[in-house]
Structures are given as structure tokens and as C-alpha cells.
PDB file of N, CA and C in Angstrom:
ATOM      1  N   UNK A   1     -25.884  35.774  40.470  1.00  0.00           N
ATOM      2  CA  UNK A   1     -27.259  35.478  40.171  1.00  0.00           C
ATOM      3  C   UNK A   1     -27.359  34.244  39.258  1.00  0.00           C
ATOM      4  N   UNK A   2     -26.386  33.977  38.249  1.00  0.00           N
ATOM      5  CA  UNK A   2     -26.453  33.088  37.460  1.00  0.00           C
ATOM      6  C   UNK A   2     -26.109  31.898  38.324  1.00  0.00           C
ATOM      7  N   UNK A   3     -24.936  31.746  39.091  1.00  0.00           N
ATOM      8  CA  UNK A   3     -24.660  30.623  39.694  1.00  0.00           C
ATOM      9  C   UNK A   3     -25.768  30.276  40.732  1.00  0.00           C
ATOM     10  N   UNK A   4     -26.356  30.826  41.177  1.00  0.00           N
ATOM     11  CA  UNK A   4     -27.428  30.859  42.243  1.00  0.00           C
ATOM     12  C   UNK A   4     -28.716  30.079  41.465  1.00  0.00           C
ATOM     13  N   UNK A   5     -29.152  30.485  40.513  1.00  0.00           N
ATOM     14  CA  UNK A   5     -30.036  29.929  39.077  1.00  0.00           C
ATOM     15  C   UNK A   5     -29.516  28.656  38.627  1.00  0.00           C
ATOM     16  N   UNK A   6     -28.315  28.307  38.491  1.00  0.00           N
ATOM     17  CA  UNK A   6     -28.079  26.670  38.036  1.00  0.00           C
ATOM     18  C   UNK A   6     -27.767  26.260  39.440  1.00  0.00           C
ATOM     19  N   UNK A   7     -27.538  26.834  40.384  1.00  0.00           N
ATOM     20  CA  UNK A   7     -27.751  25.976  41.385  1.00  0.00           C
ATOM     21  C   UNK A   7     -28.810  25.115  42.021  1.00  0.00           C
ATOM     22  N   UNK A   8     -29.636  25.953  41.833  1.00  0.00           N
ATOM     23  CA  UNK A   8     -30.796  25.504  41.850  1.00  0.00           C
ATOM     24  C   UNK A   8     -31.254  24.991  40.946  1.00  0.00           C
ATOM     25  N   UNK A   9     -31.014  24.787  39.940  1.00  0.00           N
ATOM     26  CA  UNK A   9     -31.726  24.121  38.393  1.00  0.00           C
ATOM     27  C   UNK A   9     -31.042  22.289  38.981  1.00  0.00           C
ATOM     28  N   UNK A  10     -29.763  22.593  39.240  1.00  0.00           N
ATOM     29  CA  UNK A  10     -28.939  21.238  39.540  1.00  0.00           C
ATOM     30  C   UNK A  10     -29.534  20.179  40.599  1.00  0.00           C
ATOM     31  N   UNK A  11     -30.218  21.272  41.589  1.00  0.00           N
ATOM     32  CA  UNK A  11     -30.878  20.724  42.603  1.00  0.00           C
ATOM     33  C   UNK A  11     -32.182  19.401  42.627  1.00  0.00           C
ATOM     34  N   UNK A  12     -32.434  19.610  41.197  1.00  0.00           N
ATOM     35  CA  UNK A  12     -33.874  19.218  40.723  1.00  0.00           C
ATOM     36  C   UNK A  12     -33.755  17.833  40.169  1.00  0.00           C
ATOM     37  N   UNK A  13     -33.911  16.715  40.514  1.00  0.00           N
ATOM     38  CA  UNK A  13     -33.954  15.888  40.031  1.00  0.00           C
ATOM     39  C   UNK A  13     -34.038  15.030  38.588  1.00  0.00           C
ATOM     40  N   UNK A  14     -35.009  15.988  37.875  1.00  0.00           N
ATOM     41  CA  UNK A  14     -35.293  15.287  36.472  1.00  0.00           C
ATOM     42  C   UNK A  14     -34.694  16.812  35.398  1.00  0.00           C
ATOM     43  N   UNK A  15     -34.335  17.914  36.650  1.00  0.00           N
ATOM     44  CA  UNK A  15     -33.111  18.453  35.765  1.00  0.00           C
ATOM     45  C   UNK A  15     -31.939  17.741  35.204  1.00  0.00           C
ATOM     46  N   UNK A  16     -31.179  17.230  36.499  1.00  0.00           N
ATOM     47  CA  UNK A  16     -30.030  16.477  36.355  1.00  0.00           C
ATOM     48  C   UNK A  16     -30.227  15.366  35.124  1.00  0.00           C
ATOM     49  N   UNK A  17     -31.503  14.703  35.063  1.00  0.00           N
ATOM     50  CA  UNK A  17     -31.851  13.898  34.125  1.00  0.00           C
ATOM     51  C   UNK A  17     -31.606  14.125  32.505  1.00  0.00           C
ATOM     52  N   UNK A  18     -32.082  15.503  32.596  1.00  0.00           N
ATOM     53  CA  UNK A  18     -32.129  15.899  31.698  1.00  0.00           C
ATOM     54  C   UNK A  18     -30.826  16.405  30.790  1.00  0.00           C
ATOM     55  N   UNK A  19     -30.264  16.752  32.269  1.00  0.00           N
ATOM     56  CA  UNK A  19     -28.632  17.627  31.474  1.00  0.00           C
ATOM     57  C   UNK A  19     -27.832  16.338  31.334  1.00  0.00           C
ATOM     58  N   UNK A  20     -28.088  14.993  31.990  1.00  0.00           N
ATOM     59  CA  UNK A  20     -27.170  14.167  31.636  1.00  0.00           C
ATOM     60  C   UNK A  20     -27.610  13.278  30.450  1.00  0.00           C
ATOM     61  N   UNK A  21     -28.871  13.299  29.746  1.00  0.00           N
ATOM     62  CA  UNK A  21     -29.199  13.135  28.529  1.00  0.00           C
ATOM     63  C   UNK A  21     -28.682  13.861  27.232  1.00  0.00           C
ATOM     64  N   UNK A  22     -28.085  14.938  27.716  1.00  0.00           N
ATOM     65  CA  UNK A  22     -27.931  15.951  26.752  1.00  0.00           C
ATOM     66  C   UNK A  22     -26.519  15.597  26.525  1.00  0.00           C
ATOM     67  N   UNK A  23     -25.880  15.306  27.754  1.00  0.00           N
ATOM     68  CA  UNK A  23     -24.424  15.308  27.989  1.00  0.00           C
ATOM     69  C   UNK A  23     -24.362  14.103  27.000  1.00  0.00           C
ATOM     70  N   UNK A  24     -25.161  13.192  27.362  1.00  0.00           N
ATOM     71  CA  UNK A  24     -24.658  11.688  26.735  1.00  0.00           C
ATOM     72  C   UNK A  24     -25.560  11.733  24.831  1.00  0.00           C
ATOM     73  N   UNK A  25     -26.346  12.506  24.682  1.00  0.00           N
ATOM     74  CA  UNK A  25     -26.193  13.118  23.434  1.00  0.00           C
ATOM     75  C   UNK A  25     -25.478  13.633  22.307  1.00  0.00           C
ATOM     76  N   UNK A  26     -24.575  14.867  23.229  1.00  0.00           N
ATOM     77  CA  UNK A  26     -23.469  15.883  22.600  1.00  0.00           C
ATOM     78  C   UNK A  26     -22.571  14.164  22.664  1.00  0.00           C
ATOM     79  N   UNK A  27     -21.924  13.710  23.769  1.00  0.00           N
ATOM     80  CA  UNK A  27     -20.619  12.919  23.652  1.00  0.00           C
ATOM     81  C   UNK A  27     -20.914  11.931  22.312  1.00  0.00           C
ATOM     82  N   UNK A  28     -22.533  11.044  22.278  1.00  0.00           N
ATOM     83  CA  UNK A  28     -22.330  10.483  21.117  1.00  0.00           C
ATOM     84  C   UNK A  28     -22.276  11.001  19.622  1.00  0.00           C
ATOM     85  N   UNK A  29     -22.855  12.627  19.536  1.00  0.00           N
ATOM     86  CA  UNK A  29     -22.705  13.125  18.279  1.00  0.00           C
ATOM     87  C   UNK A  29     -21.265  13.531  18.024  1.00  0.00           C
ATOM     88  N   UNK A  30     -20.714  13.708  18.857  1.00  0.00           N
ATOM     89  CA  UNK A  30     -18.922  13.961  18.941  1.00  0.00           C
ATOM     90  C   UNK A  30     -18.399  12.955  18.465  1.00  0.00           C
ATOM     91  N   UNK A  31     -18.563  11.756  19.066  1.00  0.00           N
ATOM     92  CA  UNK A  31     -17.943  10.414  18.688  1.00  0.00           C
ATOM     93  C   UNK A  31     -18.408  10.224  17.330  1.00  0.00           C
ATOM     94  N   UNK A  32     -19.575  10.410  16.261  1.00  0.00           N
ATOM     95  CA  UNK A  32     -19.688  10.308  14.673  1.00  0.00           C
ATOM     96  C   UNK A  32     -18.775  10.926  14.492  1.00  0.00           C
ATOM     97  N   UNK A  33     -19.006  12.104  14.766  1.00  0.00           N
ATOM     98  CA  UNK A  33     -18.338  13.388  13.832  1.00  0.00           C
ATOM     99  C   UNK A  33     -16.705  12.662  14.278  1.00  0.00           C
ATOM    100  N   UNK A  34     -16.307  12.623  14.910  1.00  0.00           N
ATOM    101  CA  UNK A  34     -14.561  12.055  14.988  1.00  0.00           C
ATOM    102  C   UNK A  34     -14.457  10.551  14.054  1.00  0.00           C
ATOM    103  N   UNK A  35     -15.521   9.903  14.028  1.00  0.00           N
ATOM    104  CA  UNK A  35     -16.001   8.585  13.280  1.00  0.00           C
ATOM    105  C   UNK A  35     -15.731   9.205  11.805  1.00  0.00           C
ATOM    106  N   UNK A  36     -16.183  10.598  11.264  1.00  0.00           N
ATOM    107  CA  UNK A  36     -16.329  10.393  10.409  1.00  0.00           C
ATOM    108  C   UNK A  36     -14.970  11.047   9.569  1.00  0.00           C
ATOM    109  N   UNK A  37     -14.570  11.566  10.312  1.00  0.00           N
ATOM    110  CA  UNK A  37     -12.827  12.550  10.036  1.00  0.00           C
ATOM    111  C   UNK A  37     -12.204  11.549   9.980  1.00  0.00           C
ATOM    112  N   UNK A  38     -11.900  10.080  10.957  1.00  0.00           N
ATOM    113  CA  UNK A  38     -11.293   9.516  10.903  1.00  0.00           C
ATOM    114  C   UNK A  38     -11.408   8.299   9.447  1.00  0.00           C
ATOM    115  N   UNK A  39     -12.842   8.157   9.235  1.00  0.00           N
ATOM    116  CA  UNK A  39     -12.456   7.671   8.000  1.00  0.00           C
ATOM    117  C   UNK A  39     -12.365   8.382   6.489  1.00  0.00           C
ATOM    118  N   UNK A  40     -12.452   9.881   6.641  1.00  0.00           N
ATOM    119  CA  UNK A  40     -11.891  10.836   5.539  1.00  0.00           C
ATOM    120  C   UNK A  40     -10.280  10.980   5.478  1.00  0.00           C
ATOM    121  N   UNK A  41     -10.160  10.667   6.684  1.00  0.00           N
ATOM    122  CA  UNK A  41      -8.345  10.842   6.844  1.00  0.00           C
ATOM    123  C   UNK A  41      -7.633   9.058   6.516  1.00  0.00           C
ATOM    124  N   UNK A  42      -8.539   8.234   6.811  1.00  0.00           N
ATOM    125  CA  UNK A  42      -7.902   6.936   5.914  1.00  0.00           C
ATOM    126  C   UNK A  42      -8.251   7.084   4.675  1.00  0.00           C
ATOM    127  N   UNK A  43      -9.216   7.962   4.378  1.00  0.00           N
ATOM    128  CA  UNK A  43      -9.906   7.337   2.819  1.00  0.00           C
ATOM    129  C   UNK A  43      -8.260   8.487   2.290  1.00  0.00           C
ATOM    130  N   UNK A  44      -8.275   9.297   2.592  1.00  0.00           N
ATOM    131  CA  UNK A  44      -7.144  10.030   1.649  1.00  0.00           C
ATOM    132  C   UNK A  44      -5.966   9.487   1.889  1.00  0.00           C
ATOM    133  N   UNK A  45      -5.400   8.678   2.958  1.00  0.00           N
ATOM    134  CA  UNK A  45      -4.375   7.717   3.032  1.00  0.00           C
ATOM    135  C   UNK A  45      -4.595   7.078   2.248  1.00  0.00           C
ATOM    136  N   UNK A  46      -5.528   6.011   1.861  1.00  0.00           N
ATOM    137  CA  UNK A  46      -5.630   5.384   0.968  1.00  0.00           C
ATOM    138  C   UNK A  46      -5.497   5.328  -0.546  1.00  0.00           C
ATOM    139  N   UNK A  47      -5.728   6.605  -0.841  1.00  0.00           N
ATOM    140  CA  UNK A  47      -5.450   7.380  -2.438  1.00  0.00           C
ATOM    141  C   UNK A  47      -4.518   7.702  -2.247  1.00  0.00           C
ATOM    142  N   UNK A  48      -3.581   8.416  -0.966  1.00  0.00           N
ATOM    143  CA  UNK A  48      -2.233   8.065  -1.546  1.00  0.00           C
ATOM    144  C   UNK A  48      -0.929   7.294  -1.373  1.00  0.00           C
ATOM    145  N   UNK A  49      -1.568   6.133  -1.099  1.00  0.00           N
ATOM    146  CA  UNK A  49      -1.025   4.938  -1.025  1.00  0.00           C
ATOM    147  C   UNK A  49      -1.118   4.338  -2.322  1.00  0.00           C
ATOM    148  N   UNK A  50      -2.450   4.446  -2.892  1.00  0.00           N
ATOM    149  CA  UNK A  50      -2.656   4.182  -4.273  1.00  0.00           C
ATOM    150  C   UNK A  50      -1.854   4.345  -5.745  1.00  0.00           C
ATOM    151  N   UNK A  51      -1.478   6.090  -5.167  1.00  0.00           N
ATOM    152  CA  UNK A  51      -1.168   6.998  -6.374  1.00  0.00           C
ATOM    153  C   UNK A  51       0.693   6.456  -5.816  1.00  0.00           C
ATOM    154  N   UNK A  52       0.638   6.645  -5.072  1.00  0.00           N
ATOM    155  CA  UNK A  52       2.604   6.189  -4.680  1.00  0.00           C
ATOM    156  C   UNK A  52       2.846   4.860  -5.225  1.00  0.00           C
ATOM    157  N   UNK A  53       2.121   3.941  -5.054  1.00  0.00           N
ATOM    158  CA  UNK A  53       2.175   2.640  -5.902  1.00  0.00           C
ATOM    159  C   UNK A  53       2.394   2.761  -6.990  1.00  0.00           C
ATOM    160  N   UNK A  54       1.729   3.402  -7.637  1.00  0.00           N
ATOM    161  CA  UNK A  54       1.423   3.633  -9.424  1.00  0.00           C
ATOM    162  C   UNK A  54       2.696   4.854  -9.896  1.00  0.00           C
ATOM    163  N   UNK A  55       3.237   5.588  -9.024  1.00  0.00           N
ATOM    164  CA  UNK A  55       4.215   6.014  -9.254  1.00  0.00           C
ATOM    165  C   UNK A  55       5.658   5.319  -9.078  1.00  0.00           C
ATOM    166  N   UNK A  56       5.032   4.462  -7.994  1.00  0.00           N
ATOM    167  CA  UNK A  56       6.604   3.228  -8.194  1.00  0.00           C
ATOM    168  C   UNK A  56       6.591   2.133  -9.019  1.00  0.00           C
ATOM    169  N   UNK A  57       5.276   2.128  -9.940  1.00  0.00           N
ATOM    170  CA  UNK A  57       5.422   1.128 -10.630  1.00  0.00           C
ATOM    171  C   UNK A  57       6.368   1.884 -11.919  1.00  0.00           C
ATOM    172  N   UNK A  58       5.807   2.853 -12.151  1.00  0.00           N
ATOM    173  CA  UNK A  58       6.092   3.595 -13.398  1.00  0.00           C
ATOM    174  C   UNK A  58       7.926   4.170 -13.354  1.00  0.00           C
ATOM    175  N   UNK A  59       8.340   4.056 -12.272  1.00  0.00           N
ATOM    176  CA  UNK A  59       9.335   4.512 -11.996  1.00  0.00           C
ATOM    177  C   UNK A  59      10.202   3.016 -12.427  1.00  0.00           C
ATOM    178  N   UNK A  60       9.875   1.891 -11.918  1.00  0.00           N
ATOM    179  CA  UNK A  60      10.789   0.474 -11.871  1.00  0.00           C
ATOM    180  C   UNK A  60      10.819   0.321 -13.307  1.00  0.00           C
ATOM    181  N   UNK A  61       9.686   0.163 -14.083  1.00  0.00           N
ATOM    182  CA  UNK A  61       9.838  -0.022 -15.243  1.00  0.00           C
ATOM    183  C   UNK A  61      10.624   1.122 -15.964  1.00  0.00           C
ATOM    184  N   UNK A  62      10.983   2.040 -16.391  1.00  0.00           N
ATOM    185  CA  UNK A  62      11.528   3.472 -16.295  1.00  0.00           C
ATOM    186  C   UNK A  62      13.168   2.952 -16.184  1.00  0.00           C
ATOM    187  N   UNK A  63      13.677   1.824 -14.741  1.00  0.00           N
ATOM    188  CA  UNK A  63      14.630   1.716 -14.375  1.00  0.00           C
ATOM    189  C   UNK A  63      15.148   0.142 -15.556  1.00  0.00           C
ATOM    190  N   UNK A  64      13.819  -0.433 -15.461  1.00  0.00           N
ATOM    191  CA  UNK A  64      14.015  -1.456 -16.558  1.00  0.00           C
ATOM    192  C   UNK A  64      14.470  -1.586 -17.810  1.00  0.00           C
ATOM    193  N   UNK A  65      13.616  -0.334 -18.692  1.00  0.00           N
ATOM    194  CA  UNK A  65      13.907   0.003 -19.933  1.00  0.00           C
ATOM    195  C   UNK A  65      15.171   0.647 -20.025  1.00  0.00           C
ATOM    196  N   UNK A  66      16.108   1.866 -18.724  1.00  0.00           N
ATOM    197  CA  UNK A  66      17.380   2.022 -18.789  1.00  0.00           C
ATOM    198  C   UNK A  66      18.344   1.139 -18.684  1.00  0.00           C
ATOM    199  N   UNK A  67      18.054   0.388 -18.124  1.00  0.00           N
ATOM    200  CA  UNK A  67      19.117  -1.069 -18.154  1.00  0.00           C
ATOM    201  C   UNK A  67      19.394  -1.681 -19.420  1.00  0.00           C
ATOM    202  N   UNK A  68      17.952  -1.494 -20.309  1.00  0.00           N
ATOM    203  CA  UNK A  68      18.125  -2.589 -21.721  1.00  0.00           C
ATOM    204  C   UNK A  68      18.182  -1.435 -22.784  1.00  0.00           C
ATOM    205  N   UNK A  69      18.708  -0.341 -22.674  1.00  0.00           N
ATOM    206  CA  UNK A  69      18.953   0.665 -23.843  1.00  0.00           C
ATOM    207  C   UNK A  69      20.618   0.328 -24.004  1.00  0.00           C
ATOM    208  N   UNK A  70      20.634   0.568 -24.876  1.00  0.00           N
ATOM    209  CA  UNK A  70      22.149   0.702 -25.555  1.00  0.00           C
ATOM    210  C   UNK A  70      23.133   1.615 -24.813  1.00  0.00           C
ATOM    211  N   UNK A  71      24.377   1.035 -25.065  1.00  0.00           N
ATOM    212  CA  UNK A  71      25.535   1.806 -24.213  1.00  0.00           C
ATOM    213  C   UNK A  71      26.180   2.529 -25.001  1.00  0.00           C
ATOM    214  N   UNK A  72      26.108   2.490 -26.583  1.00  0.00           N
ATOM    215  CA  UNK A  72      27.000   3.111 -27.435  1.00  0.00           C
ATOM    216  C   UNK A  72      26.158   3.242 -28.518  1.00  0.00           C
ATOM    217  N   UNK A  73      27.110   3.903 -29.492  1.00  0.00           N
ATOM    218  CA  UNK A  73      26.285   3.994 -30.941  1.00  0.00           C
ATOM    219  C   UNK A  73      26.610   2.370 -31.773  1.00  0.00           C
ATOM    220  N   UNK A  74      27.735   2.149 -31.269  1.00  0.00           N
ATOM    221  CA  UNK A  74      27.834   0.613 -32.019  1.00  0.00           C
ATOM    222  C   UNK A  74      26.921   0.124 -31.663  1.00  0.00           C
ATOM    223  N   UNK A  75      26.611  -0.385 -30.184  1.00  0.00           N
ATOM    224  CA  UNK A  75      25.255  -1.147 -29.323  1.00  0.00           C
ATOM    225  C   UNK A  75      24.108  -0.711 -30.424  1.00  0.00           C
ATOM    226  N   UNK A  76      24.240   0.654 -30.653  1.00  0.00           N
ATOM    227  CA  UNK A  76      22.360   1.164 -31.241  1.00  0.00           C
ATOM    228  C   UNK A  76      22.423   0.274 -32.689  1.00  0.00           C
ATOM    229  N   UNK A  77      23.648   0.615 -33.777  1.00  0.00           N
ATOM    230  CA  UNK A  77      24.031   0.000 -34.703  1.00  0.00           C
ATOM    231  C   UNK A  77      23.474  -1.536 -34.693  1.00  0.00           C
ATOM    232  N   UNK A  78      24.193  -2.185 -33.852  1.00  0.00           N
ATOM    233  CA  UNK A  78      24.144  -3.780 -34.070  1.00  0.00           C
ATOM    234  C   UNK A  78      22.748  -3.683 -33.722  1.00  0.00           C
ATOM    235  N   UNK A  79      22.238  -3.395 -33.070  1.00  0.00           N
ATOM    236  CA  UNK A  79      20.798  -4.105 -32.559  1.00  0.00           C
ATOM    237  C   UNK A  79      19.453  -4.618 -34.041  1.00  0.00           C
ATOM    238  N   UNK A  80      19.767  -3.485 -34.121  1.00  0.00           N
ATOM    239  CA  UNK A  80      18.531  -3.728 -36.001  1.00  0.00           C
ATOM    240  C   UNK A  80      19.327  -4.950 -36.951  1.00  0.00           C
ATOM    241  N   UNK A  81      20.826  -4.792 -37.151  1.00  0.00           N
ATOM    242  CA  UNK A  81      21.312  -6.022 -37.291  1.00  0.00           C
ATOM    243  C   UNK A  81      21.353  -7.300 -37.309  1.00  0.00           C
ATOM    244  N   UNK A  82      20.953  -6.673 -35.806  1.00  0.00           N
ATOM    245  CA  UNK A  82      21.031  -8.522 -34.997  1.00  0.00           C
ATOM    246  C   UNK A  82      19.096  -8.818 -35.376  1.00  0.00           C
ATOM    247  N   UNK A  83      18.035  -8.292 -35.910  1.00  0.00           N
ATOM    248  CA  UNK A  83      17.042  -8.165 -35.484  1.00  0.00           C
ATOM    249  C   UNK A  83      16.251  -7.883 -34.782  1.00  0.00           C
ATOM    250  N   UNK A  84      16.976  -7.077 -33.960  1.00  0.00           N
ATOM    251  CA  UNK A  84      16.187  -6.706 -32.256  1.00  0.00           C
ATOM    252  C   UNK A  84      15.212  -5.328 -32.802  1.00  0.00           C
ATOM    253  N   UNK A  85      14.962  -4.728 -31.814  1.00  0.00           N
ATOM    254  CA  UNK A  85      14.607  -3.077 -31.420  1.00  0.00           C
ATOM    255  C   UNK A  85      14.625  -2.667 -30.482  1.00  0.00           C
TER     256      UNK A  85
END
């Protein structure tokens, strides 16, 4: 009975009109909504691209300051010596 009912609904000219308005409706509200995930899913790429930066900055310098620390207690000794810190 149902298929018999859109069969006939299909039959109708400014039916078809109608369901393919709807069709091309739903497809463009689909296409925002994926529009808009897709730029929530860069925007959070983007923060953490951000935050990984700022953690490799903090890390190099980290690697910097271990390079220029002292190797011994003499090294710690001489340094105030020499005038450093």
C-alpha cells in the first residue's frame, strides 16, 4: 500500500519538483554541517600545532642550558671566580 502511494506521488510532476528541492536542500545543509566539522577539526589541529611548538621551544632551550652547566664541582668552583654565573 505504501509503495503503491509513492508511486503514485512520484508520478506527479511538481511532486518530483518538490522532492528534488528537498533533496538539493538536505545535500546543501549536509555540505555546511561537514563545512563546519571540517574547520573544528583544523581549528584543533591548529592548537596543537601551536602547543607542540611551544613545547619544542621549551624543550631546546632546556637542551641549551644543559650544555652550558658545569661538568664538575671544580667547573661550579671556577665559574664565580672567573666572574661568570
Amino acid at each position: 500500500m505504501l509503495g503503491t502511494m509513492l508511486a503514485a506521488l512520484f508520478t506527479r510532476p511538481w511532486a518530483r519538483r518538490i522532492i528534488g528541492a528537498a533533496l538539493a536542500a538536505l545535500t546543501a545543509v549536509l555540505f555546511l554541517f561537514n563545512l563546519r566539522r571540517a574547520g573544528e577539526r583544523a581549528g584543533r589541529a591548529a592548537e596543537r600545532f601551536e602547543t607542540l611548538k611551544a613545547v619544542t621551544h621549551a624543550q631546546c632551550q632546556m637542551l641549551e642550558e644543559a650544555a652550558r652547566r658545569p661538568r664538575s664541582r671544580d667547573d661550579l668552583l671556577d665559574r664565580p671566580r672567573d666572574g661568570e654565573f
